[in-house]
N, C-alpha and C. Protein backbone atom coordinates (compact mmCIF):
# COMPACT_ATOMS: atom_id res chain seq x y z
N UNK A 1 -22.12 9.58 -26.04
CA UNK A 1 -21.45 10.01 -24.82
C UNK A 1 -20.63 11.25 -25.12
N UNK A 2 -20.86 12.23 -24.14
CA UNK A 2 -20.15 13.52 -24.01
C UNK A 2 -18.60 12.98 -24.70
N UNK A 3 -17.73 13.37 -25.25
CA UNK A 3 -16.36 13.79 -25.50
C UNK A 3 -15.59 14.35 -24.27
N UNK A 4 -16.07 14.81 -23.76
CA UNK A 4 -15.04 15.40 -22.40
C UNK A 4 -15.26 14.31 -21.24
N UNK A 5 -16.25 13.63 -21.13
CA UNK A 5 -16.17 12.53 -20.61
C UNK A 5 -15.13 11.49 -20.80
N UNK A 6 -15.21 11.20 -21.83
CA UNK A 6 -14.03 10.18 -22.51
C UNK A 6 -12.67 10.30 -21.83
N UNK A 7 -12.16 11.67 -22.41
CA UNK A 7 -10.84 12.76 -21.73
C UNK A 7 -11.03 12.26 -20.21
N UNK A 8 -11.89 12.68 -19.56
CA UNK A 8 -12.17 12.46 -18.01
C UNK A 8 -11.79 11.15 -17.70
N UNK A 9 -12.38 9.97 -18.20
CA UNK A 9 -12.00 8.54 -18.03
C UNK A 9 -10.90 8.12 -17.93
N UNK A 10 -10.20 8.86 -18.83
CA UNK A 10 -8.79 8.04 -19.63
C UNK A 10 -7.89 8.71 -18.77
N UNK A 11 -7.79 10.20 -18.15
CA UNK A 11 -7.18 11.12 -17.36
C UNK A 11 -7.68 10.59 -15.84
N UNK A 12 -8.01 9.59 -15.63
CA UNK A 12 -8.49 9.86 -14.37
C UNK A 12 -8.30 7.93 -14.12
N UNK A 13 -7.91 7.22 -15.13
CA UNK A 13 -7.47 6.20 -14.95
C UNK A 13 -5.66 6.48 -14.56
N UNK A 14 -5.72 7.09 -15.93
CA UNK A 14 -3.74 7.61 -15.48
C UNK A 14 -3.68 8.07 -14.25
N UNK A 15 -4.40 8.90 -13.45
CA UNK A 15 -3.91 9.28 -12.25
C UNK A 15 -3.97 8.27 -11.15
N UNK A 16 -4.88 7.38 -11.24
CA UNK A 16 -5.14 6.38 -10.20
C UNK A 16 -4.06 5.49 -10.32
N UNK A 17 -3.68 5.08 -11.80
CA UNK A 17 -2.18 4.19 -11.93
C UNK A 17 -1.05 4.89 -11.24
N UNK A 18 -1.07 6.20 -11.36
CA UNK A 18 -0.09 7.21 -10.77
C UNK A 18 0.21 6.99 -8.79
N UNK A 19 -1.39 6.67 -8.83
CA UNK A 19 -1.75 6.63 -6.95
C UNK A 19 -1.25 5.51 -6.84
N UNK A 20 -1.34 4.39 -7.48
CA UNK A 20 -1.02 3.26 -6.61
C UNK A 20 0.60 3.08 -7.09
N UNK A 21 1.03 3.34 -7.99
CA UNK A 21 2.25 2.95 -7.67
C UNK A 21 3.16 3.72 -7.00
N UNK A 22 2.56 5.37 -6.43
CA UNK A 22 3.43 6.14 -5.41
C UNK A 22 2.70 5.07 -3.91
N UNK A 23 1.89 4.87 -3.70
CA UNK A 23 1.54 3.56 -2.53
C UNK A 23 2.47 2.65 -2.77
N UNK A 24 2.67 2.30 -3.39
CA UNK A 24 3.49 0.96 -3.93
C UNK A 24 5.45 1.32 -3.55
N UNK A 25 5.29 2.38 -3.77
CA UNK A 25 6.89 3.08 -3.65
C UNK A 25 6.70 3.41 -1.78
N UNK A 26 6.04 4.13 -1.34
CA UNK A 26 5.62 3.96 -0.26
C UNK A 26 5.66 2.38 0.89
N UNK A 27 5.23 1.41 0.13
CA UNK A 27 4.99 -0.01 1.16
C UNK A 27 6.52 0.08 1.34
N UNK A 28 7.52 0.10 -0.24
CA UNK A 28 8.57 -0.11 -0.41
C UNK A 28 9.56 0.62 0.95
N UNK A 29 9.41 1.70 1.16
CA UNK A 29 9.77 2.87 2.03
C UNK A 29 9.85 2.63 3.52
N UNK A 30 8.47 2.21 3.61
CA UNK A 30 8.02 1.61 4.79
C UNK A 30 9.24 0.27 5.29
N UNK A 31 9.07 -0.53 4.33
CA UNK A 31 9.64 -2.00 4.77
C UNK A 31 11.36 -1.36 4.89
N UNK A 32 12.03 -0.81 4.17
CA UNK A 32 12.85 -0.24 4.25
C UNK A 32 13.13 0.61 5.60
N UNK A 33 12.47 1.27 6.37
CA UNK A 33 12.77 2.14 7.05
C UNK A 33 13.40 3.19 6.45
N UNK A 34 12.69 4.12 5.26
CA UNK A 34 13.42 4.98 4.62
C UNK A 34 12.31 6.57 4.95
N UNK A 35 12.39 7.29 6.37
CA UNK A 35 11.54 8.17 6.17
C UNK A 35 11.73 9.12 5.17
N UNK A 36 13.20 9.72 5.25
CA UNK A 36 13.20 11.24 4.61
C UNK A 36 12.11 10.83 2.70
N UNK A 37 12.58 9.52 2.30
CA UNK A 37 12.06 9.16 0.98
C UNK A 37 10.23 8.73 1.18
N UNK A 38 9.94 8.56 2.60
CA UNK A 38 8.44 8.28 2.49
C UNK A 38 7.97 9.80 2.70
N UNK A 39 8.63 10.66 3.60
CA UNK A 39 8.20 12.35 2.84
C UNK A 39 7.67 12.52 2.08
N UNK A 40 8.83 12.57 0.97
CA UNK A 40 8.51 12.82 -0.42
C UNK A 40 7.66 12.13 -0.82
N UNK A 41 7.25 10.85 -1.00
CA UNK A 41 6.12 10.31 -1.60
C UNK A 41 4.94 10.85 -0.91
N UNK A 42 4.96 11.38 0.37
CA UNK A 42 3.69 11.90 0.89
C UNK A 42 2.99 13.29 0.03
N UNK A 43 3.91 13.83 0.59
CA UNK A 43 3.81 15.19 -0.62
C UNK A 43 3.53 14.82 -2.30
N UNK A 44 3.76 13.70 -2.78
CA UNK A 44 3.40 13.54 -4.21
C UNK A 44 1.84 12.93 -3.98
N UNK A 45 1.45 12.06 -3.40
CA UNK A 45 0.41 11.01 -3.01
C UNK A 45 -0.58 12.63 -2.62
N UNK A 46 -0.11 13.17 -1.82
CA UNK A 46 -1.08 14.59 -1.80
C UNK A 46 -1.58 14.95 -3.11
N UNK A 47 -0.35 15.62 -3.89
CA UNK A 47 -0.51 15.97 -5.52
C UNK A 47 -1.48 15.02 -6.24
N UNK A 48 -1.11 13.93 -6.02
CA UNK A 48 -1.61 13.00 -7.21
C UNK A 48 -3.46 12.90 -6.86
N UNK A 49 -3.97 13.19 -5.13
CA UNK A 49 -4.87 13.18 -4.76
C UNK A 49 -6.06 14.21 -5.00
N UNK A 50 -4.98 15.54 -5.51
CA UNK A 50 -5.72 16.97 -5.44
C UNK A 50 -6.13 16.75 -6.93
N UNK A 51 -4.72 16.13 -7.54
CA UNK A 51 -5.54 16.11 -9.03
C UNK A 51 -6.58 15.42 -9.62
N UNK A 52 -6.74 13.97 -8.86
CA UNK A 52 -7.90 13.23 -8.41
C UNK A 52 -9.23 13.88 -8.60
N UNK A 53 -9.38 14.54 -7.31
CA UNK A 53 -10.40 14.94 -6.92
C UNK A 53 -10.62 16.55 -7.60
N UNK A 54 -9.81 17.51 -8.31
CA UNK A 54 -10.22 18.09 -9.57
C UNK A 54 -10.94 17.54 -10.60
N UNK A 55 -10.07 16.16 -11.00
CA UNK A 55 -10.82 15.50 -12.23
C UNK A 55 -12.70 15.18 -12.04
N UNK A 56 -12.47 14.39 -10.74
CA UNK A 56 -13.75 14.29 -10.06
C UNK A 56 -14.84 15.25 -10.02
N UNK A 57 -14.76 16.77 -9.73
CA UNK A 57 -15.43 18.05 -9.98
C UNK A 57 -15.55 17.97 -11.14
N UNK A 58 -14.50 18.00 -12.28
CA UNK A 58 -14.93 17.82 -13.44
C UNK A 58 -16.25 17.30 -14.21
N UNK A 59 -16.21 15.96 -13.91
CA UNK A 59 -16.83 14.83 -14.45
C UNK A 59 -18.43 15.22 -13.52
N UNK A 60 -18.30 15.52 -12.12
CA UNK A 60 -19.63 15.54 -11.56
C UNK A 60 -20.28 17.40 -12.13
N UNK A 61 -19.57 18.14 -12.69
CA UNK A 61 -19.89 19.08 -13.44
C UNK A 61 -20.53 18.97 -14.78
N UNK A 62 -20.01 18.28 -15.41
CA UNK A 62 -20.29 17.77 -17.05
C UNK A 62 -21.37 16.75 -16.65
N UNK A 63 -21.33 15.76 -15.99
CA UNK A 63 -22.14 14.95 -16.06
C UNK A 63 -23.82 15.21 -14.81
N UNK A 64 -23.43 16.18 -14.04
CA UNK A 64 -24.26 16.53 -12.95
C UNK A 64 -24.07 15.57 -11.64
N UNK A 65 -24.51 16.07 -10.70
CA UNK A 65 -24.30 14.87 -9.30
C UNK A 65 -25.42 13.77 -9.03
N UNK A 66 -26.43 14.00 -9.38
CA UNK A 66 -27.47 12.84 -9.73
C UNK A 66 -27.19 11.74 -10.55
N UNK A 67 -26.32 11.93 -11.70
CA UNK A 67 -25.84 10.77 -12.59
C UNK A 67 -24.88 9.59 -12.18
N UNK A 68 -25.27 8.53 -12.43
CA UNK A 68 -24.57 7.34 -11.94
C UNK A 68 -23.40 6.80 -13.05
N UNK A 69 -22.55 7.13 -12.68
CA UNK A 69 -21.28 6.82 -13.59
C UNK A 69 -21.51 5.27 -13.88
N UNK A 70 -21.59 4.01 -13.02
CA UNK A 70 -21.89 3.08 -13.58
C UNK A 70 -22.93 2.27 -14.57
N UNK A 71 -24.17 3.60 -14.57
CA UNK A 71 -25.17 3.50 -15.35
C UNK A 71 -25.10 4.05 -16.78
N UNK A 72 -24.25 5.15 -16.86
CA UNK A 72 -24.01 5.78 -18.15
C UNK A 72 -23.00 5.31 -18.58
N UNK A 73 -21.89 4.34 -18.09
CA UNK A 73 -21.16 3.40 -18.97
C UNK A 73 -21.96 2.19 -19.55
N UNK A 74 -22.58 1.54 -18.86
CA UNK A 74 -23.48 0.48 -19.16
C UNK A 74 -24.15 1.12 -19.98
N UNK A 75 -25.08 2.12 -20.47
CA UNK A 75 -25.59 2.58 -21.84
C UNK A 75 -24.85 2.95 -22.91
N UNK A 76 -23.52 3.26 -22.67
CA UNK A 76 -22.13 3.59 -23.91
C UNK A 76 -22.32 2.60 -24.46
N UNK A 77 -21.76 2.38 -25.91
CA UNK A 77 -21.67 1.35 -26.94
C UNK A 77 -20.19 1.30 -27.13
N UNK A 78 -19.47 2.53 -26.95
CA UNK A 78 -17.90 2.38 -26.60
C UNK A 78 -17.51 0.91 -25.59
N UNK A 79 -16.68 0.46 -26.28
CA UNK A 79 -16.10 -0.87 -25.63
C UNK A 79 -14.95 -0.25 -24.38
N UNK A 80 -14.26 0.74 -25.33
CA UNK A 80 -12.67 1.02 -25.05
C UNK A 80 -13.00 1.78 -23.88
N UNK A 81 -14.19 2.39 -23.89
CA UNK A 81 -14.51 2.93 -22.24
C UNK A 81 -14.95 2.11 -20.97
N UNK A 82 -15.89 1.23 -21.40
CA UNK A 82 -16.34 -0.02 -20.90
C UNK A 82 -15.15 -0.66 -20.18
N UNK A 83 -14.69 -0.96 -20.61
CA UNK A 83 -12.92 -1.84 -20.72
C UNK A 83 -12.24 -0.72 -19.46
N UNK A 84 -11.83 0.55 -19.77
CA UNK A 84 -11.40 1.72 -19.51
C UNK A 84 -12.12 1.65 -17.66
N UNK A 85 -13.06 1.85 -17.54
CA UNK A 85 -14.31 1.92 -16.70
C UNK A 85 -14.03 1.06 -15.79
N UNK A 86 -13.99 -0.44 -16.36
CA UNK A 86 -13.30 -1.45 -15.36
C UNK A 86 -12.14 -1.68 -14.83
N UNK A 87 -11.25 -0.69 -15.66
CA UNK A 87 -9.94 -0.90 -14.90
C UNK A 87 -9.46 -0.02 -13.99
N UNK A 88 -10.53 1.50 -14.26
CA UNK A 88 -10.36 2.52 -12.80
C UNK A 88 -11.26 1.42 -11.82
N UNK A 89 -12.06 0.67 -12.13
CA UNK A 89 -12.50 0.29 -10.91
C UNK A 89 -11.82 -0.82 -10.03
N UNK A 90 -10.88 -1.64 -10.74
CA UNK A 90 -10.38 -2.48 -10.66
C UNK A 90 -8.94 -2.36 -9.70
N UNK A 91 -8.51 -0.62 -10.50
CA UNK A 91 -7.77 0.04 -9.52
C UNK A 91 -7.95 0.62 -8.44
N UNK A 92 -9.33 0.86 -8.25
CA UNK A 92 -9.58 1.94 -6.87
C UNK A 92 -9.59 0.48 -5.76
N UNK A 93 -9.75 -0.62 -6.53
CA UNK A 93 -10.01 -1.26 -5.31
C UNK A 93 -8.22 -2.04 -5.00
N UNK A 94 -7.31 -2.15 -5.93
CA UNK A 94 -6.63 -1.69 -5.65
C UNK A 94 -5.76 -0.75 -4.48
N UNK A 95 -5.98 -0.03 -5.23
CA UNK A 95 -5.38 1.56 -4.18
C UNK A 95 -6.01 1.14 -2.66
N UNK A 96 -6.93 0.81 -2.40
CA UNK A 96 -7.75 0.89 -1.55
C UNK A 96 -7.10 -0.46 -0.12
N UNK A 97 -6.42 -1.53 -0.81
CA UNK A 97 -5.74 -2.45 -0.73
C UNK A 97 -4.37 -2.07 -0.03
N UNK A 98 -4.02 -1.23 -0.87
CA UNK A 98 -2.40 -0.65 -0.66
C UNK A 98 -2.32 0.18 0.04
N UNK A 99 -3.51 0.94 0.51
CA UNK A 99 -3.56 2.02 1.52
C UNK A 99 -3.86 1.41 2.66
N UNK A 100 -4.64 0.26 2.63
CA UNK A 100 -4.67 -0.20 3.83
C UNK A 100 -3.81 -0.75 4.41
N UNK A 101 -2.94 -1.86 4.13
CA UNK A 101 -1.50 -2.04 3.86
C UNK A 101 -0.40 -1.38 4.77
N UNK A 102 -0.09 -0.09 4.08
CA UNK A 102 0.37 0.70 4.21
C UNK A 102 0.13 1.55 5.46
N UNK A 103 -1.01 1.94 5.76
CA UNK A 103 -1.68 2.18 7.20
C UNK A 103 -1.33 1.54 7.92
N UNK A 104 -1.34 0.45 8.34
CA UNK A 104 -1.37 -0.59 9.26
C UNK A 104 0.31 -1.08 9.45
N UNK A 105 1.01 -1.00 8.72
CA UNK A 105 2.64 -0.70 8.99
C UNK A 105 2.52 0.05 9.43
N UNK A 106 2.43 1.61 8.92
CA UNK A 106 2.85 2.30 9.68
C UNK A 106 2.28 2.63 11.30
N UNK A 107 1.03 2.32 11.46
CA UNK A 107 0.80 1.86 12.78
C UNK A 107 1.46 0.99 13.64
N UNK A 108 1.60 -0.22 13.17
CA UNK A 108 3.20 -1.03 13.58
C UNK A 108 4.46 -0.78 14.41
N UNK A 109 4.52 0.32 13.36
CA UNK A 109 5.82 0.84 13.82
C UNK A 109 6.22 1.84 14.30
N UNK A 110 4.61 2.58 14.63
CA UNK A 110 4.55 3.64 15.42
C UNK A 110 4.35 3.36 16.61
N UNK A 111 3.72 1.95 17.01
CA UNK A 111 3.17 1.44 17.71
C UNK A 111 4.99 0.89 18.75
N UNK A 112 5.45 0.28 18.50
CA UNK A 112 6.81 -0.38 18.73
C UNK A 112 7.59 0.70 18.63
N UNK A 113 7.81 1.88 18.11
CA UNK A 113 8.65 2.88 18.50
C UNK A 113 8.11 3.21 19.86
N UNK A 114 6.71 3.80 20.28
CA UNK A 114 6.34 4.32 21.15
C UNK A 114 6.58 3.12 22.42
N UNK A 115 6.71 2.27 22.25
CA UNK A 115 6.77 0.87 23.31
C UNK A 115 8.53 1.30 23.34
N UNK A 116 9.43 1.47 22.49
CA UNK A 116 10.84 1.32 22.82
C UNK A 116 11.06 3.03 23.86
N UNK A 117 10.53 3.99 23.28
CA UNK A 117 10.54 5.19 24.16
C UNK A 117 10.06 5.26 25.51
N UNK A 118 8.93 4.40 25.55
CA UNK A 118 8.70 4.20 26.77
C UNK A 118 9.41 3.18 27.76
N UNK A 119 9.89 2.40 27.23
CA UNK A 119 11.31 1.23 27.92
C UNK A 119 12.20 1.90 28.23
N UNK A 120 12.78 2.89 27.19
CA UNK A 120 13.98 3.54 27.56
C UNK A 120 14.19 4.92 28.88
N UNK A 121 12.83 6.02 28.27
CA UNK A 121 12.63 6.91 29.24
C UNK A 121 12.25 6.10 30.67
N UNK A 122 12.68 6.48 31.83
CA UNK A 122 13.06 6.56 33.53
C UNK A 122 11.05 6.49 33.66
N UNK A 123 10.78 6.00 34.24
CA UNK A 123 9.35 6.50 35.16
C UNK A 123 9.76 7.34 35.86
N UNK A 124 8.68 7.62 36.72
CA UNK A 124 8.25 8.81 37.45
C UNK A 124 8.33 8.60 38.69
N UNK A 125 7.17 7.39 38.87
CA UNK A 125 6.89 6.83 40.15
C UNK A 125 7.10 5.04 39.85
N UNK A 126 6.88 4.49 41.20
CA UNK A 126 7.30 3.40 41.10
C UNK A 126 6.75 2.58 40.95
N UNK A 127 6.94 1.58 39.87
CA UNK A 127 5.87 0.36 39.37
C UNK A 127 5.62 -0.93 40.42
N UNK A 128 4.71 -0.93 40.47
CA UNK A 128 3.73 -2.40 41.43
C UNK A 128 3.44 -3.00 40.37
N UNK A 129 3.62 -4.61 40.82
CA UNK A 129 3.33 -5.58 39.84
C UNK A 129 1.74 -5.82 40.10
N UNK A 130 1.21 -5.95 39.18
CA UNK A 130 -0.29 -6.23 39.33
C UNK A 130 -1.10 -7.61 39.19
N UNK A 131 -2.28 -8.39 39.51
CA UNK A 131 -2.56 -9.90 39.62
C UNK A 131 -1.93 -10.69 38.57
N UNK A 132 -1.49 -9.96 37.35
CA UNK A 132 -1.21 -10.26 35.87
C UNK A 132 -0.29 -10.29 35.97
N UNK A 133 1.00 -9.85 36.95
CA UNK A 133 2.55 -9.56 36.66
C UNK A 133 3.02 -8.78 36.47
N UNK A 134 2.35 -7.75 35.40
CA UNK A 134 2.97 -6.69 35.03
C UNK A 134 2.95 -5.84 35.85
N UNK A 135 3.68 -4.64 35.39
CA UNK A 135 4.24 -3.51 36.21
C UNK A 135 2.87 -2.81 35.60
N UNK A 136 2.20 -2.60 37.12
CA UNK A 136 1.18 -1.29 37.05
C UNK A 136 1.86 0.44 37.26
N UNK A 137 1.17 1.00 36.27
CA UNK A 137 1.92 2.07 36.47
C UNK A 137 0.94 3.45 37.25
């Protein structure tokens, strides 16, 4: 196995550990109600994403875009990559977990802000109750 591959693996596991625990600082943020601090993690979660997907060019450069990353680990005799291999994968699904998570709060609570703005702001015109009760607008 290529040598710069290796580098690629091991650099590209660190960054994914990097992703999920700025997600992870993020859920934290969220439950908190702390925007100015979920900012900043946005802007890093960007960073940590660009460097991601550099590494990614990398690896589909060295290795070509036809090559199946899960096929050319399964032919390595390297353990420590093997091992390595399963734990970016182990993490993407991960990350993948925490982003969803994370999405879906913040939908929440975008969702229930926009319901309190609309309680508070005056209508326009005047609400009729409709077969259901509610105020048709």
């Amino acid at each position: 196995m290529n040598p710069d591959i290796k580098v690629i693996i091991y650099e590209e596991k660190s960054i994914l550990k990097k992703l999920l625990s700025l997600l992870d600082e993020q859920y934290d943020c969220i439950i908190n109600k702390d925007a100015i601090q979920m900012d900043k993690i946005a802007s890093k979660l960007d960073e940590a994403s660009k460097e991601l997907a550099k590494i990614e060019i990398q690896r589909r450069n060295i290795m070509g875009s036809e090559a199946s990353m899960r096929e050319t680990i399964s032919l390595c005799d390297d353990e420590n990559i093997k091992s390595a291999y399963e734990e970016i994968v182990s993490t993407i699904k991960m990350v993948q977990l925490q982003k969803e998570a994370n999405d879906t709060l913040i939908k929440q609570r975008l969702f229930f802000t926009k319901k309190m703005i609309n309680l508070i702001k005056p209508s326009k015109d005047i609400g009729v109750y409709n077969a259901y009760g509610k105020v048709g607008k």
